[in-house]
Protein backbone atom coordinates (compact mmCIF):
# COMPACT_ATOMS: atom_id res chain seq x y z
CA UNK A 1 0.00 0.00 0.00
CA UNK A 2 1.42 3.59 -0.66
CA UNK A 3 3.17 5.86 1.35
CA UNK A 4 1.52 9.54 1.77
CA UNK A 5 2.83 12.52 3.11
CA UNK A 6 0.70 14.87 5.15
CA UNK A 7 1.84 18.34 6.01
CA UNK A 8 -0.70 20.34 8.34
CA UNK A 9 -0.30 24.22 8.50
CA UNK A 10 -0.97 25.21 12.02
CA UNK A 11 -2.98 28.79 12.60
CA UNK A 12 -1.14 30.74 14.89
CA UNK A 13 -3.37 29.79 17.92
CA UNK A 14 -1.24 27.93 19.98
CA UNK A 15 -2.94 28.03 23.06
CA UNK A 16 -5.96 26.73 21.02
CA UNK A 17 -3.72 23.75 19.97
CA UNK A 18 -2.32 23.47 23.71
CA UNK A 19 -5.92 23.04 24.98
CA UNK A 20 -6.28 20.38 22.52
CA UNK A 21 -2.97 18.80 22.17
CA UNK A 22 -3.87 15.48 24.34
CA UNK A 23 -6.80 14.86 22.35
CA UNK A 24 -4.56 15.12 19.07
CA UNK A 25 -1.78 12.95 19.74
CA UNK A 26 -4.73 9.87 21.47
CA UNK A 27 -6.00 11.01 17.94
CA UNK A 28 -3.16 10.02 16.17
CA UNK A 29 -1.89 6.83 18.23
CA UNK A 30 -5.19 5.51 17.58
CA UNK A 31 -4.01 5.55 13.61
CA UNK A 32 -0.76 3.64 14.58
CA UNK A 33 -2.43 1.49 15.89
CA UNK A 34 -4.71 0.69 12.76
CA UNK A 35 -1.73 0.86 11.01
CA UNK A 36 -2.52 4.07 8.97
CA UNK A 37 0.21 6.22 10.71
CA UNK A 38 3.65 5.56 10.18
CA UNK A 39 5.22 8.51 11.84
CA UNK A 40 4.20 11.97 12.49
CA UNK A 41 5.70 15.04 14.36
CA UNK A 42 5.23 18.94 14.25
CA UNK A 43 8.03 20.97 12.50
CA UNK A 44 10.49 22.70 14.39
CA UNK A 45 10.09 26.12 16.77
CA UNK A 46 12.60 27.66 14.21
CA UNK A 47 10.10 26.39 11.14
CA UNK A 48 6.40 28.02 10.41
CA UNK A 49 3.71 26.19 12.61
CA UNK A 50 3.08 22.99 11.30
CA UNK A 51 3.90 19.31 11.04
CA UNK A 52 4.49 16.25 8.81
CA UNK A 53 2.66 12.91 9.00
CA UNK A 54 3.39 9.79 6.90
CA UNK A 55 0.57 7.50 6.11
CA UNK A 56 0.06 4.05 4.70
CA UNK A 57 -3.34 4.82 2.84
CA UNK A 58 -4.96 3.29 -0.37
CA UNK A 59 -4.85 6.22 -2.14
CA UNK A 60 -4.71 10.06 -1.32
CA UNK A 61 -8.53 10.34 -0.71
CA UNK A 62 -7.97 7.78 2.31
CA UNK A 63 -5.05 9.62 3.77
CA UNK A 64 -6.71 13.02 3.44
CA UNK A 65 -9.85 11.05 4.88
CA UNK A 66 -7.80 9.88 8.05
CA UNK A 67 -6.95 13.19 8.90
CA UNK A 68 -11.01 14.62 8.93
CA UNK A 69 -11.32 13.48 12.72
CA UNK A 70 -8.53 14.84 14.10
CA UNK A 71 -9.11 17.38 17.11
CA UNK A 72 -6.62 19.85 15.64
CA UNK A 73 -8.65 19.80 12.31
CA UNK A 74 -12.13 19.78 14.17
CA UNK A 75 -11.40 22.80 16.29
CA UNK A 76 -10.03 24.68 13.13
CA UNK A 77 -6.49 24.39 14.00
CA UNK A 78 -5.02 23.42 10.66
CA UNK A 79 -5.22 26.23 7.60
CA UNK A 80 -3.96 23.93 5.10
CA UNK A 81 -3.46 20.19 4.70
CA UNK A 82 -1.65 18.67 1.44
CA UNK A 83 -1.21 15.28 0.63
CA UNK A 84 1.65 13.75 -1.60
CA UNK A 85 2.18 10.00 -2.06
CA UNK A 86 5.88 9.63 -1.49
CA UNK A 87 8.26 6.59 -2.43
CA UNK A 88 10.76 5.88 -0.25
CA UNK A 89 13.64 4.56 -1.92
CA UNK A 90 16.73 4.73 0.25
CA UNK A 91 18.03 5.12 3.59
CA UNK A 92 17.72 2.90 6.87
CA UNK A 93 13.80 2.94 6.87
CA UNK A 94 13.21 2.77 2.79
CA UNK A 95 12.52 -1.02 3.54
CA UNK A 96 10.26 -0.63 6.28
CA UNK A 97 8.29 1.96 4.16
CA UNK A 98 8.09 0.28 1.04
């Protein structure tokens, strides 16, 4: 099954995303543990609010549909969301990814 990557564009309400940041990250362990998240993380403080997300998905509908639930997205805490499929082809993980 493909690899996708997610970016999320954060708003610049981060108190908003404090208040909600539990609910977020039970959000996204729950799609590790269906296997749909491979690894996700926010960007750096240094980097414009945001953060990446790699999902095993069936196609790009399915990851963007993964995302629809999250509490960040519900409460209006993402301004942009883009999906890619990505191939991983080499390093230590490009294996485990492909």
């Amino acid at each position: 099954m493909p690899v996708y990557a997610v970016t999320y564009t954060y708003t610049d309400d981060s108190a908003a995303r404090a208040a909600v940041h539990h609910a977020h990250r039970e959000f996204l362990g729950m799609l590790v543990e269906q296997g749909i998240n491979l690894v996700s993380g926010p960007f750096a403080e240094a980097e414009a609010p945001g953060a990446l997300l790699l999902f095993r998905a069936a196609d790009k509908e399915s990851a963007l549909a993964a995302t629809q639930k999250d509490p960040f997205r519900l409460n209006g805490l993402v301004s942009d969301v883009t999906v890619r499929e990505w191939i991983p082809v080499l390093g230590p993980l490009a294996d485990q990814l492909s």
